[in-house]
N, C-alpha and C. Protein backbone atom coordinates (compact mmCIF):
# COMPACT_ATOMS: atom_id res chain seq x y z
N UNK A 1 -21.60 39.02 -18.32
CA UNK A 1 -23.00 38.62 -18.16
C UNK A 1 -23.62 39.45 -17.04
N UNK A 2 -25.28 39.89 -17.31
CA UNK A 2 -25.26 40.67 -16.37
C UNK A 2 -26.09 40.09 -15.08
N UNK A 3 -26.44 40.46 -13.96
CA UNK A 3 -26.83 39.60 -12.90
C UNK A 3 -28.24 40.14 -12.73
N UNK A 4 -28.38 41.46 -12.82
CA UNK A 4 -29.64 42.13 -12.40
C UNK A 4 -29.48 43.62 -12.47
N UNK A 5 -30.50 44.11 -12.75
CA UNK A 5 -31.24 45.65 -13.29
C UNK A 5 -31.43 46.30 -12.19
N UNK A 6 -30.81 47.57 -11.55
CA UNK A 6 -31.86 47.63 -10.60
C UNK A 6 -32.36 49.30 -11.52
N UNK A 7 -33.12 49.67 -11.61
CA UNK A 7 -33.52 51.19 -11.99
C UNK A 7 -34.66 51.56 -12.37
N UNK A 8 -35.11 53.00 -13.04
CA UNK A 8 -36.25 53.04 -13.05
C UNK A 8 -37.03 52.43 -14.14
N UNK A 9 -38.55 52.48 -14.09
CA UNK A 9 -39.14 51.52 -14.66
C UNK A 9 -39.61 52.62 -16.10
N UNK A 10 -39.07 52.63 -17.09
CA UNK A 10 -39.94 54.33 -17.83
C UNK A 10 -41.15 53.53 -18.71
N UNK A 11 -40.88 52.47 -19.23
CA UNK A 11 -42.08 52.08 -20.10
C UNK A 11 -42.33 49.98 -19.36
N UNK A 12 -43.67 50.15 -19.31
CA UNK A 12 -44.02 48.60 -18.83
C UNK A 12 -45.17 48.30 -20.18
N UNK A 13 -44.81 47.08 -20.63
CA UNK A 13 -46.13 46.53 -21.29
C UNK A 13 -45.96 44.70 -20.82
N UNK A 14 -47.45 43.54 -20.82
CA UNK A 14 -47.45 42.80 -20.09
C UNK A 14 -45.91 41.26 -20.85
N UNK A 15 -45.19 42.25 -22.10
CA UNK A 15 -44.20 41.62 -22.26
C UNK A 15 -42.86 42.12 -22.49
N UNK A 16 -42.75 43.25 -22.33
CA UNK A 16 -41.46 43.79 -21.84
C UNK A 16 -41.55 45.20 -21.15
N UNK A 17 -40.35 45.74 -20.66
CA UNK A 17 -40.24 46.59 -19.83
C UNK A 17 -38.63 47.54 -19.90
N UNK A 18 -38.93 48.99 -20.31
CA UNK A 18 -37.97 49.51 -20.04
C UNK A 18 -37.00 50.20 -18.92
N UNK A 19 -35.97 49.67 -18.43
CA UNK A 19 -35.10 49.70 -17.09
C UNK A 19 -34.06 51.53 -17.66
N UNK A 20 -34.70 52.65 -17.19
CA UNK A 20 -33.37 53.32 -17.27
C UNK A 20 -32.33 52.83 -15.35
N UNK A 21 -31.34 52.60 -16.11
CA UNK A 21 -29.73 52.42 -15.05
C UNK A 21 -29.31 53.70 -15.36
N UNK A 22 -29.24 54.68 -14.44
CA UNK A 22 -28.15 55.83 -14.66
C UNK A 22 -28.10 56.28 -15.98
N UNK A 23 -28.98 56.40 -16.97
CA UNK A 23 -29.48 57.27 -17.78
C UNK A 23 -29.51 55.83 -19.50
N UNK A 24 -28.51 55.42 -19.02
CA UNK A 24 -28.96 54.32 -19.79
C UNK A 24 -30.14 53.23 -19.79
N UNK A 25 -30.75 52.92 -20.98
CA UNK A 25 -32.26 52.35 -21.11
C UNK A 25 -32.07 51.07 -21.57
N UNK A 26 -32.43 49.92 -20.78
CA UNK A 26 -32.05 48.41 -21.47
C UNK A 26 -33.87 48.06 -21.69
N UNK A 27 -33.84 47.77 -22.74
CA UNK A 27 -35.11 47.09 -22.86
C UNK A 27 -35.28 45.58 -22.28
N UNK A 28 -36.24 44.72 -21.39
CA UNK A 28 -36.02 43.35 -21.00
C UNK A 28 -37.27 43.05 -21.57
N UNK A 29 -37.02 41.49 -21.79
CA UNK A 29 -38.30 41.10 -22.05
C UNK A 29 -39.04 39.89 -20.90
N UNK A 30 -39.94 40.19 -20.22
CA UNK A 30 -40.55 39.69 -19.46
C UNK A 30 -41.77 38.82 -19.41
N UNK A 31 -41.68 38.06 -18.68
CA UNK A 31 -43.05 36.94 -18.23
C UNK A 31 -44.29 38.15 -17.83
N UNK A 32 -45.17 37.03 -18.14
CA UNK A 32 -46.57 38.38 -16.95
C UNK A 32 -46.66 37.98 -16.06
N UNK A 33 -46.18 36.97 -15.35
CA UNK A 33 -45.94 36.92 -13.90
C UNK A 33 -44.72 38.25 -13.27
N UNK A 34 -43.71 38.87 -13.67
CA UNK A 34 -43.06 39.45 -13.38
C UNK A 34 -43.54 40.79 -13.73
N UNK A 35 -44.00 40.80 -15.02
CA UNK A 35 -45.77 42.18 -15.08
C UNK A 35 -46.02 42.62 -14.04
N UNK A 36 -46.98 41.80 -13.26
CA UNK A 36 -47.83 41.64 -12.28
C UNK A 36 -47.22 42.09 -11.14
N UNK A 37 -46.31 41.38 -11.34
CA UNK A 37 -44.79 41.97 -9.93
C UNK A 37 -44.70 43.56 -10.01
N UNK A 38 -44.00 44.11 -11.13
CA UNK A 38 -43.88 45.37 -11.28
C UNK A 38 -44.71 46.47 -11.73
N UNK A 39 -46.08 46.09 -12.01
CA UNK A 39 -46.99 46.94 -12.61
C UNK A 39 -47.41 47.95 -11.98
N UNK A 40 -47.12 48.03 -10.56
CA UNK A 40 -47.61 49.09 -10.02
C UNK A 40 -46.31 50.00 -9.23
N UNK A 41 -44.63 49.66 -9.99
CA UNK A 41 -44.16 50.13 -9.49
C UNK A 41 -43.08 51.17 -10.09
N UNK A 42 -42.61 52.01 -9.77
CA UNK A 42 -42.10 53.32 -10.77
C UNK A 42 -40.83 52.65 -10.81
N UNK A 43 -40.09 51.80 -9.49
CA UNK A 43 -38.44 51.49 -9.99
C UNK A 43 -38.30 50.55 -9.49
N UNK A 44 -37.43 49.43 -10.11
CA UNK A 44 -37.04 48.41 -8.70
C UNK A 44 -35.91 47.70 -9.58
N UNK A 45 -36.02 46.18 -9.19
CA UNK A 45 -34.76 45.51 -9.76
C UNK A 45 -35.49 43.94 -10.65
N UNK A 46 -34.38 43.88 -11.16
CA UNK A 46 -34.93 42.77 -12.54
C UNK A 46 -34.31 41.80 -12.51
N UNK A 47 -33.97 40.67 -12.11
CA UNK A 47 -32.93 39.53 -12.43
C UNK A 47 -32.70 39.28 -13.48
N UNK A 48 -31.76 39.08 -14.27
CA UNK A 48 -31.65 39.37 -16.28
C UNK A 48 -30.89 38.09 -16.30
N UNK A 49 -31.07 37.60 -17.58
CA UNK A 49 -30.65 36.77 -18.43
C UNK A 49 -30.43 37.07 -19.71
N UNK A 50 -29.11 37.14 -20.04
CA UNK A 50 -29.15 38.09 -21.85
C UNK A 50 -28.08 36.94 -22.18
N UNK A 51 -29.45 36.54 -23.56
CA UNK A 51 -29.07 35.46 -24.37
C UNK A 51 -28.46 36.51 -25.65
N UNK A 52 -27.31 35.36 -26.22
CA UNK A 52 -26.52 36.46 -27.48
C UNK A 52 -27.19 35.47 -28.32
N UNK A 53 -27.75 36.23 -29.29
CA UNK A 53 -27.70 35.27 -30.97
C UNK A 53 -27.05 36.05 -32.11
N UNK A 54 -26.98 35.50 -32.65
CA UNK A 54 -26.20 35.95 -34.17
C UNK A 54 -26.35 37.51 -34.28
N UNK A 55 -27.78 37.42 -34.23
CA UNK A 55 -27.97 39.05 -34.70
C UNK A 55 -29.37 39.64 -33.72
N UNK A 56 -28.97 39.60 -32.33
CA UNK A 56 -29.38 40.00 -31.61
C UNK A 56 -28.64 39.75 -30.27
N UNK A 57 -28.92 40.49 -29.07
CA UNK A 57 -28.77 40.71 -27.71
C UNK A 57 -29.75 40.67 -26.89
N UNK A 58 -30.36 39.85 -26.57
CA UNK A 58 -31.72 40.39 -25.88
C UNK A 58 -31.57 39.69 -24.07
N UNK A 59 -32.24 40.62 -23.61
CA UNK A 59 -32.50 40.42 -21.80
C UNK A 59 -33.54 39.82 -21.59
N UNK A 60 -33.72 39.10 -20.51
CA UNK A 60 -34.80 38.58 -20.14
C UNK A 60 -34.97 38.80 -18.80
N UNK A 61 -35.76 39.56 -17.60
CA UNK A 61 -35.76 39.79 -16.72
C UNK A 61 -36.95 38.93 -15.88
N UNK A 62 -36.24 39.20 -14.30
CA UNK A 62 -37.06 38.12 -13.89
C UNK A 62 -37.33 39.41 -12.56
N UNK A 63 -39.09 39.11 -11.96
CA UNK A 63 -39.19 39.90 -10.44
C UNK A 63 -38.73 39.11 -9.23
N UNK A 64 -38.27 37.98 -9.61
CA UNK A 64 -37.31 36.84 -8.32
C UNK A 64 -36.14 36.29 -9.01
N UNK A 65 -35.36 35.77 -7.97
CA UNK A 65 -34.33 34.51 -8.49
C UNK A 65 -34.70 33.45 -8.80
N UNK A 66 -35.88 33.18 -8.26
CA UNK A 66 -36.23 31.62 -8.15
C UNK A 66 -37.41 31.64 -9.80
N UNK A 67 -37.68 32.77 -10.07
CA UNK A 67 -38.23 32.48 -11.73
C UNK A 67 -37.34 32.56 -12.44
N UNK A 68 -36.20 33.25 -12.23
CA UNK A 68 -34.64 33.24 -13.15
C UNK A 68 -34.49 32.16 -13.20
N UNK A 69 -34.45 31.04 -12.48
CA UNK A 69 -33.58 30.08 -11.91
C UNK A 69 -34.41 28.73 -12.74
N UNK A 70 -36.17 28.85 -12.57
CA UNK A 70 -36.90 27.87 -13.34
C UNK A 70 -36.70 28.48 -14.92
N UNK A 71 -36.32 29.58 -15.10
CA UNK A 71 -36.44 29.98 -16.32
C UNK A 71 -34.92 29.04 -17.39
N UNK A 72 -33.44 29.20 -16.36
CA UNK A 72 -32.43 28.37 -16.93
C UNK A 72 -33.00 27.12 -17.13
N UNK A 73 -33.63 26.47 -16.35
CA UNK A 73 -33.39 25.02 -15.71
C UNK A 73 -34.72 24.78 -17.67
N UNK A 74 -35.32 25.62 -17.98
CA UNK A 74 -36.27 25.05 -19.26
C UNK A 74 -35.19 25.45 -20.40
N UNK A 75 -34.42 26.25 -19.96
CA UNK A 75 -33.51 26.70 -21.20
C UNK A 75 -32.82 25.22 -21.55
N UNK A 76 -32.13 24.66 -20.40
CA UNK A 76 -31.21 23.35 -20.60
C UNK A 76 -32.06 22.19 -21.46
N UNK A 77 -33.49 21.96 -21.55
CA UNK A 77 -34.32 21.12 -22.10
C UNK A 77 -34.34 21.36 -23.26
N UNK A 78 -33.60 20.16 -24.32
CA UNK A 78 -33.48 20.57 -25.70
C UNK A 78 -35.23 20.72 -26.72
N UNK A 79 -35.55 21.55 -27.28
CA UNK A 79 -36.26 22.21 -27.68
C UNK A 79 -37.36 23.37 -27.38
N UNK A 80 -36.57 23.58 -26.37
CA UNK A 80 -37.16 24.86 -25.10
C UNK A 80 -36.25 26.24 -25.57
N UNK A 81 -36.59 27.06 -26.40
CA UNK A 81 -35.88 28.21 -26.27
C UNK A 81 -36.69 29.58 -25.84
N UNK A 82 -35.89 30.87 -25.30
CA UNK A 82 -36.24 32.03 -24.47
C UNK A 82 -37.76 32.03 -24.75
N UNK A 83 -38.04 32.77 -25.78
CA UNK A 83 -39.41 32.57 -25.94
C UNK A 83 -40.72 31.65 -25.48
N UNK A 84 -40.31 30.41 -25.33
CA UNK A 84 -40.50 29.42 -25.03
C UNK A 84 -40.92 29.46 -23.85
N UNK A 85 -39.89 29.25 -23.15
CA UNK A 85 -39.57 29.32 -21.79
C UNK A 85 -40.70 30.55 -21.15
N UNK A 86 -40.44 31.30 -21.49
CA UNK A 86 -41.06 32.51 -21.01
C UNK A 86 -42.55 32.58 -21.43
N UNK A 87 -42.81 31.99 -22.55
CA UNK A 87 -44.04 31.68 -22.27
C UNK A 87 -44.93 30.65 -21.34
N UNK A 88 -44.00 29.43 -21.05
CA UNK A 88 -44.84 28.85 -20.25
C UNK A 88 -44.53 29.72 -18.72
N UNK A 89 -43.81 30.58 -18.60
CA UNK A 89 -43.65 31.17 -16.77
C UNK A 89 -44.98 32.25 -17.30
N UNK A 90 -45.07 32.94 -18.51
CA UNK A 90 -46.37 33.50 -18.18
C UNK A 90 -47.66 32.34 -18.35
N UNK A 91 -47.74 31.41 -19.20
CA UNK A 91 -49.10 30.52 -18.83
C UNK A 91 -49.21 29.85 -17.19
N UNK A 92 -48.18 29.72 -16.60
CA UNK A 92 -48.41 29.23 -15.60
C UNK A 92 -47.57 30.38 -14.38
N UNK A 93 -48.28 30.43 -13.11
CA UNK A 93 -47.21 30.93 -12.18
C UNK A 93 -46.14 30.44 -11.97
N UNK A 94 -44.88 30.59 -11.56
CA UNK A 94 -43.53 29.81 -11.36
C UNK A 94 -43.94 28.67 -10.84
N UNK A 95 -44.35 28.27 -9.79
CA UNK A 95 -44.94 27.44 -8.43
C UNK A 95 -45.86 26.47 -8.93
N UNK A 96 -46.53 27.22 -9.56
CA UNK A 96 -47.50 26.40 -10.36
C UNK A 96 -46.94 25.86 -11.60
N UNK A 97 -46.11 26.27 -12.43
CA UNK A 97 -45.19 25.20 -13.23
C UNK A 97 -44.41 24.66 -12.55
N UNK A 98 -43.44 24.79 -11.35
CA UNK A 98 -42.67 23.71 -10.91
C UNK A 98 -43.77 22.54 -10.29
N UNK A 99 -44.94 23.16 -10.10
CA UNK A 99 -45.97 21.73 -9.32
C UNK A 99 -45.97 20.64 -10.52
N UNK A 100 -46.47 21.12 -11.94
CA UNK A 100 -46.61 20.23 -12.29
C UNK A 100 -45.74 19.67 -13.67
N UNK A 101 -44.57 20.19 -13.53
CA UNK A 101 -43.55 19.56 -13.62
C UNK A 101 -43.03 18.30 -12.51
N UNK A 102 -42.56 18.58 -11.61
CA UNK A 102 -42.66 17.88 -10.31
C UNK A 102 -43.94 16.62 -10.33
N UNK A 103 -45.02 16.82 -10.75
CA UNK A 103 -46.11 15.93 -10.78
C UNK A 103 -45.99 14.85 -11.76
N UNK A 104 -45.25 15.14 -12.44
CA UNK A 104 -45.47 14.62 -13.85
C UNK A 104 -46.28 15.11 -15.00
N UNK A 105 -46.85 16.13 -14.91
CA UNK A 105 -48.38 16.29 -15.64
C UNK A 105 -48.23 16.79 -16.96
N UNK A 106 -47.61 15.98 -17.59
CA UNK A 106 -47.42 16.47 -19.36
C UNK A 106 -49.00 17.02 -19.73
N UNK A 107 -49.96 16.76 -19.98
CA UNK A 107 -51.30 16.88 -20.03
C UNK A 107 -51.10 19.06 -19.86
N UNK A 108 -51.00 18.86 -18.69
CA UNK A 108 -50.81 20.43 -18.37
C UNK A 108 -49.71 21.05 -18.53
N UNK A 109 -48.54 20.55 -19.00
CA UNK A 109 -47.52 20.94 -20.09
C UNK A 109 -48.11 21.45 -21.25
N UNK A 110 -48.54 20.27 -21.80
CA UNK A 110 -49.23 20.35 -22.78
C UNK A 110 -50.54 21.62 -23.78
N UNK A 111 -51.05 22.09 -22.34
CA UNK A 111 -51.83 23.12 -22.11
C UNK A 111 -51.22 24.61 -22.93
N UNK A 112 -50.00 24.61 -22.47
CA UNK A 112 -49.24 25.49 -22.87
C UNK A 112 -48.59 25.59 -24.81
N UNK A 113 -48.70 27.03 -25.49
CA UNK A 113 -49.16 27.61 -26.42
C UNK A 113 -47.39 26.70 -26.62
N UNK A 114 -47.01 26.30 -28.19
CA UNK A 114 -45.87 25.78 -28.32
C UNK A 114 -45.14 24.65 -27.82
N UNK A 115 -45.81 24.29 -26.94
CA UNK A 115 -45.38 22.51 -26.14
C UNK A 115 -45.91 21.63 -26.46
N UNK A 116 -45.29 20.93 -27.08
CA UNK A 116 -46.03 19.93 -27.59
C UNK A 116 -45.88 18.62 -27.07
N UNK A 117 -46.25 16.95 -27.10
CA UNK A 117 -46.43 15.96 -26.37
C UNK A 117 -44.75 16.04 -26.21
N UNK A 118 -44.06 15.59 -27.08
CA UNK A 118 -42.44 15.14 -26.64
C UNK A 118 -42.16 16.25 -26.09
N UNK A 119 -42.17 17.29 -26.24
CA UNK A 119 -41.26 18.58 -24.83
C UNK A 119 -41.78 18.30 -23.87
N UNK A 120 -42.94 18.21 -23.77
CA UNK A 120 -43.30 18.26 -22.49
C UNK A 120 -42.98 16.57 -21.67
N UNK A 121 -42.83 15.38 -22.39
CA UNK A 121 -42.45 14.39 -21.83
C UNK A 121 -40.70 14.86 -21.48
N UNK A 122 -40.47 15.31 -22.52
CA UNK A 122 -38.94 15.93 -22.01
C UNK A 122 -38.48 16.45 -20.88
N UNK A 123 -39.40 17.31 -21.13
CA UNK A 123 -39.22 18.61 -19.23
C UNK A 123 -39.64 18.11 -18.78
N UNK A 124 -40.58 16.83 -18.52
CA UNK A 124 -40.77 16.36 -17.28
C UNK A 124 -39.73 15.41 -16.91
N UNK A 125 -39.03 14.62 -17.85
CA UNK A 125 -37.99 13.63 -17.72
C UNK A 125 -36.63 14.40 -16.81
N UNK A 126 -36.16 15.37 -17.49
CA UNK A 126 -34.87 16.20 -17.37
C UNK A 126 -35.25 17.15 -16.12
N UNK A 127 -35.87 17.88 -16.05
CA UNK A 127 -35.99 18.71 -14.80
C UNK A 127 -36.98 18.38 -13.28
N UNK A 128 -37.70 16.69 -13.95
CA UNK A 128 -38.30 16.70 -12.42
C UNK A 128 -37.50 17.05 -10.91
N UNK A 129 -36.48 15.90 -11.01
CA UNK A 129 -36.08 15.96 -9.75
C UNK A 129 -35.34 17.50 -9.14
N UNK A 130 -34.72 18.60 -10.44
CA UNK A 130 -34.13 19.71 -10.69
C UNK A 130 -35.24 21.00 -9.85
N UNK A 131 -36.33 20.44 -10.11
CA UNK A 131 -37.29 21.70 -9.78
C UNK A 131 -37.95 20.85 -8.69
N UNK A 132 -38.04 19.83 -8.25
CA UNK A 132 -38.31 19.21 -6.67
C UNK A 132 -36.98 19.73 -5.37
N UNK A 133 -36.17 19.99 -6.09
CA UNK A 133 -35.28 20.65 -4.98
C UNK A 133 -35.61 22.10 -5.37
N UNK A 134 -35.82 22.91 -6.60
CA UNK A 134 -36.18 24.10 -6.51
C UNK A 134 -37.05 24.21 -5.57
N UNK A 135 -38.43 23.34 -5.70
CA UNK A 135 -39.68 24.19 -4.64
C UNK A 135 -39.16 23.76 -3.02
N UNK A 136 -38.15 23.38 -2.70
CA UNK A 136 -37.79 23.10 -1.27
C UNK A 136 -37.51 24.33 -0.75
N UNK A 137 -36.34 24.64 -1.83
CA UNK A 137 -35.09 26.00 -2.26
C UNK A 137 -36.58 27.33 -1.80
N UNK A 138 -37.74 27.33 -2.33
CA UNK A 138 -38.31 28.18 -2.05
C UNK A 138 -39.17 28.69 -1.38
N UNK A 139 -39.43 27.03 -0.85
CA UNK A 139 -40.54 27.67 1.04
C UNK A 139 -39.73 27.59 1.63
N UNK A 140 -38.55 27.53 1.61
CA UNK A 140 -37.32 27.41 3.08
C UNK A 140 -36.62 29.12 2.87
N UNK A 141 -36.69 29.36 1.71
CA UNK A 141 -35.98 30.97 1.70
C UNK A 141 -37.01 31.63 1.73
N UNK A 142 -38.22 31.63 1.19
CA UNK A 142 -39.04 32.91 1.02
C UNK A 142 -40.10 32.42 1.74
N UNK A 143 -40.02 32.37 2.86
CA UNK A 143 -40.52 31.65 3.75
C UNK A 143 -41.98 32.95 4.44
N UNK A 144 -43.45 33.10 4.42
CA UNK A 144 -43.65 34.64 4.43
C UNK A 144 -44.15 34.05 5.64
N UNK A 145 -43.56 35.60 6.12
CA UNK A 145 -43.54 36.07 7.80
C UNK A 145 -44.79 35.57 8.17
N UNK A 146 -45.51 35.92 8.02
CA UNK A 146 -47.19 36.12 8.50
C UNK A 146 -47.39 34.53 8.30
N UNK A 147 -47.22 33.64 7.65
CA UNK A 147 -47.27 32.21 8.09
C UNK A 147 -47.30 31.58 9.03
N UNK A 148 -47.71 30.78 9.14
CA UNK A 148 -47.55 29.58 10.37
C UNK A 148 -46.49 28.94 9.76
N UNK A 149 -46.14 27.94 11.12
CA UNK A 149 -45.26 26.81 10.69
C UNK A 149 -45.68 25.72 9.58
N UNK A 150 -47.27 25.24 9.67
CA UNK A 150 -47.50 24.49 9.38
C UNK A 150 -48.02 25.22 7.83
N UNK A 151 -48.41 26.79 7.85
CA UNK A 151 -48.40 26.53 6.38
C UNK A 151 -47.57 26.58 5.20
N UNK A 152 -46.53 27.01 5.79
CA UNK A 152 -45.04 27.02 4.92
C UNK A 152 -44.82 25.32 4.26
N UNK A 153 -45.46 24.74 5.60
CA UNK A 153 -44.81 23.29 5.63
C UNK A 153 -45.95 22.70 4.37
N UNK A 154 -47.25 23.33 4.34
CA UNK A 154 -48.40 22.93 3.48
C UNK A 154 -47.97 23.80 1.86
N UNK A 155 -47.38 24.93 1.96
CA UNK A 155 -46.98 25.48 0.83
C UNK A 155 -46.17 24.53 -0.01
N UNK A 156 -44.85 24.36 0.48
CA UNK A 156 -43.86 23.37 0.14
C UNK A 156 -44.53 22.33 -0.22
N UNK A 157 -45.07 21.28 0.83
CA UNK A 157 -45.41 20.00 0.02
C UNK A 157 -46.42 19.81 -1.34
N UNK A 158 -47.59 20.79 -1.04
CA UNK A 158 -48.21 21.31 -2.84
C UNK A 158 -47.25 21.74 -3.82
N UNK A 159 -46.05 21.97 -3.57
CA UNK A 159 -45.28 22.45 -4.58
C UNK A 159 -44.49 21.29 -4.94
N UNK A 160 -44.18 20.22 -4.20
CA UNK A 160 -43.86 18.98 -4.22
C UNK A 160 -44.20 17.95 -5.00
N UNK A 161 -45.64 18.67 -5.53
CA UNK A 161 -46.90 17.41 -5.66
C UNK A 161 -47.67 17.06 -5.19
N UNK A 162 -47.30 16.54 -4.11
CA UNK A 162 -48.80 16.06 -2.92
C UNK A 162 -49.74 17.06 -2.74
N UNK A 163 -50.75 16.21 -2.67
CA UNK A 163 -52.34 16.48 -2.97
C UNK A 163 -52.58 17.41 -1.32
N UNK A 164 -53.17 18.25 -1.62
CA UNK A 164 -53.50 19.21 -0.59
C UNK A 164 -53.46 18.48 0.90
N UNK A 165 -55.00 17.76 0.35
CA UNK A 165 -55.71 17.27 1.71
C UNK A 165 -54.44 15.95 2.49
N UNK A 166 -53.89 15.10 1.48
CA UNK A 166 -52.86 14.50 1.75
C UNK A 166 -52.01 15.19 2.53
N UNK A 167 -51.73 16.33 2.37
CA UNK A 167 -50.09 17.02 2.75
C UNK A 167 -50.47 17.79 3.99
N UNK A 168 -51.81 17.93 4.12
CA UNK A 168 -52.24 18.35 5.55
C UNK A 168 -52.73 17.20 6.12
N UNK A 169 -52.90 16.04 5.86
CA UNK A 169 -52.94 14.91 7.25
C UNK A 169 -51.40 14.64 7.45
N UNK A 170 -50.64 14.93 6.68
CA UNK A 170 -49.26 14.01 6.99
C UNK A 170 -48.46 14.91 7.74
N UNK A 171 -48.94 16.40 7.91
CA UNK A 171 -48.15 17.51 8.89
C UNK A 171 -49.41 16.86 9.53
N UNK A 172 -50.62 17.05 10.43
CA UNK A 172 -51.27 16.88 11.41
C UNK A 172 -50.77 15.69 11.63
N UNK A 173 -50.32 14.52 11.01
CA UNK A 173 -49.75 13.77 12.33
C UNK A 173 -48.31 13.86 12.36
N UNK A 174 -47.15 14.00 11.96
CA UNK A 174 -46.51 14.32 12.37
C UNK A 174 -45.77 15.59 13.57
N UNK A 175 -47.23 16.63 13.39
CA UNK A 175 -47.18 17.55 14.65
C UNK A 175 -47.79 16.47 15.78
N UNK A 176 -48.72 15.76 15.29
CA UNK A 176 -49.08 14.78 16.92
C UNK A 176 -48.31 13.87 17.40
N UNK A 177 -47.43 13.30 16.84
CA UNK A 177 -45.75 12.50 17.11
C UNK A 177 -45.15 13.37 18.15
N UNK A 178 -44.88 14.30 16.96
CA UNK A 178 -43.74 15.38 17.67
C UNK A 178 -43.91 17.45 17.68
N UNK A 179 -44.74 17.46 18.49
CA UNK A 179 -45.14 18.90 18.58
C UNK A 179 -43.96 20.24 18.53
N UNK A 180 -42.98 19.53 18.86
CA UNK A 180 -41.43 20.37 18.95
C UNK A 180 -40.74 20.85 17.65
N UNK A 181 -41.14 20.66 16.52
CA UNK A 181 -40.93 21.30 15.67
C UNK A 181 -40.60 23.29 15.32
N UNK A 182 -39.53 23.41 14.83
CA UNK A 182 -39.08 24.75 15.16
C UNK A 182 -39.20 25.29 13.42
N UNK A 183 -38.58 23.91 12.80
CA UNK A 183 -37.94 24.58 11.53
C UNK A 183 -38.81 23.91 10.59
N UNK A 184 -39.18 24.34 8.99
CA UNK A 184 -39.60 24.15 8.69
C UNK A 184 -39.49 22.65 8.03
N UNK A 185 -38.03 22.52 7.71
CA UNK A 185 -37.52 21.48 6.98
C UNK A 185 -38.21 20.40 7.66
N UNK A 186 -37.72 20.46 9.23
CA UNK A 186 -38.06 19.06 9.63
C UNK A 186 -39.47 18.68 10.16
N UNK A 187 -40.15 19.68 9.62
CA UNK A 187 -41.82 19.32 10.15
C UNK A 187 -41.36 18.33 8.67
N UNK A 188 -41.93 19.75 7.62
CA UNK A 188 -42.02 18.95 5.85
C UNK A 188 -41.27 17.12 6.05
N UNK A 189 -40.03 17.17 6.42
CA UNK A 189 -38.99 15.81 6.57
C UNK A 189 -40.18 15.04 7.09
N UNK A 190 -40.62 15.29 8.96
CA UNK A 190 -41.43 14.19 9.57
C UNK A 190 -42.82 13.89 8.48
N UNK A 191 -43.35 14.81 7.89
CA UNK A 191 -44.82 14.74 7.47
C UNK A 191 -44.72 14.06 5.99
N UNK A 192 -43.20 14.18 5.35
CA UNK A 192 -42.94 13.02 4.39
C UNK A 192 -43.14 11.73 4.14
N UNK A 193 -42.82 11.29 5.88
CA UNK A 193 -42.29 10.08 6.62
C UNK A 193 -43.59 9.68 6.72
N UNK A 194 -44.66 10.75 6.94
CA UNK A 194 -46.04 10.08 7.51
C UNK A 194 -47.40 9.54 6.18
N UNK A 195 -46.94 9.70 4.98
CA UNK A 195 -47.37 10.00 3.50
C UNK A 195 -47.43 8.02 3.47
């Protein structure tokens, strides 16, 4: 199984992309969120997923781990296949499908080209709590420099669910409790506490 692509980019279109590796050419097929990632770039690396079927091989590349990672977690939901899957990471941004997965929001499941009422009550049943530790998993690692403390801590909890304006009174008082906050976890932890 392979883990990831790294090479040049020779052909991009907004649903697949050709990787030459050392002279060999894998075709992947991609989200347009991962498009968007690589569209302006001549080489880089792909996180892959290559599903076998009967009478095919096909890759699926990702521009992060953490869209690889929401991309398995829809595969496991019975009537979710590649295609599938990959279409709702291009109707929605990653972040923005784990929000409202995480939310509950079949409605905006729903939105999406091929989902219909029961999948989408499905994926919300089977992967809520799965992709509520994903969006933790991803303001605590990809945490961007140029941030504050408090907006990492405001990133995360929108990705959580909680309502904007909510998730910024519950860090403003938990920074007025306790101003000593270093890490991100335990602002997000106190400003949970304050909800």
């Amino acid at each position: 199984m392979y883990a990831y692509l790294r090479g040049r980019f020779t052909l991009k279109s907004p649903t697949s992309v050709w990787v030459d590796v050392q002279g060999i050419g894998f075709e992947v097929h991609i989200s347009l969120h991962t498009y968007e990632a690589i569209q302006s770039l001549e080489e880089g690396t792909l996180y892959v997923y290559q599903l076998v079927k009967e009478d095919a091989h096909l890759l699926y590349g990702f521009a992060d781990p953490s869209e690889k990672e929401v991309f398995l977690h829809l595969l496991s939901v019975s009537g979710v296949g590649a295609s599938t899957a990959r279409m709702m990471l291009s109707s929605l941004h990653p972040t923005e499908l784990i929000r409202t997965i995480v939310s509950g929001n079949e409605a905006g499941l729903e939105r999406i080209k091929g989902i219909g009422k029961k999948t989408a009550q499905r994926i919300v049943l089977e992967l809520r709590d799965k992709m509520a530790k994903i969006a933790t998993e991803i303001s605590t690692v990809s945490v961007l420099k140029h941030n504050t403390l408090e907006q990492d801590a405001l990133i995360a909890m929108t990705a959580l669910g909680i309502a904007k304006n909510m998730a910024e009174q519950a860090i403003r008082k938990a920074l007025q409790s306790d101003a000593t906050h270093t890490q991100v976890e335990s602002l997000i932890k106190a400003a949970l506490k304050c909800l």
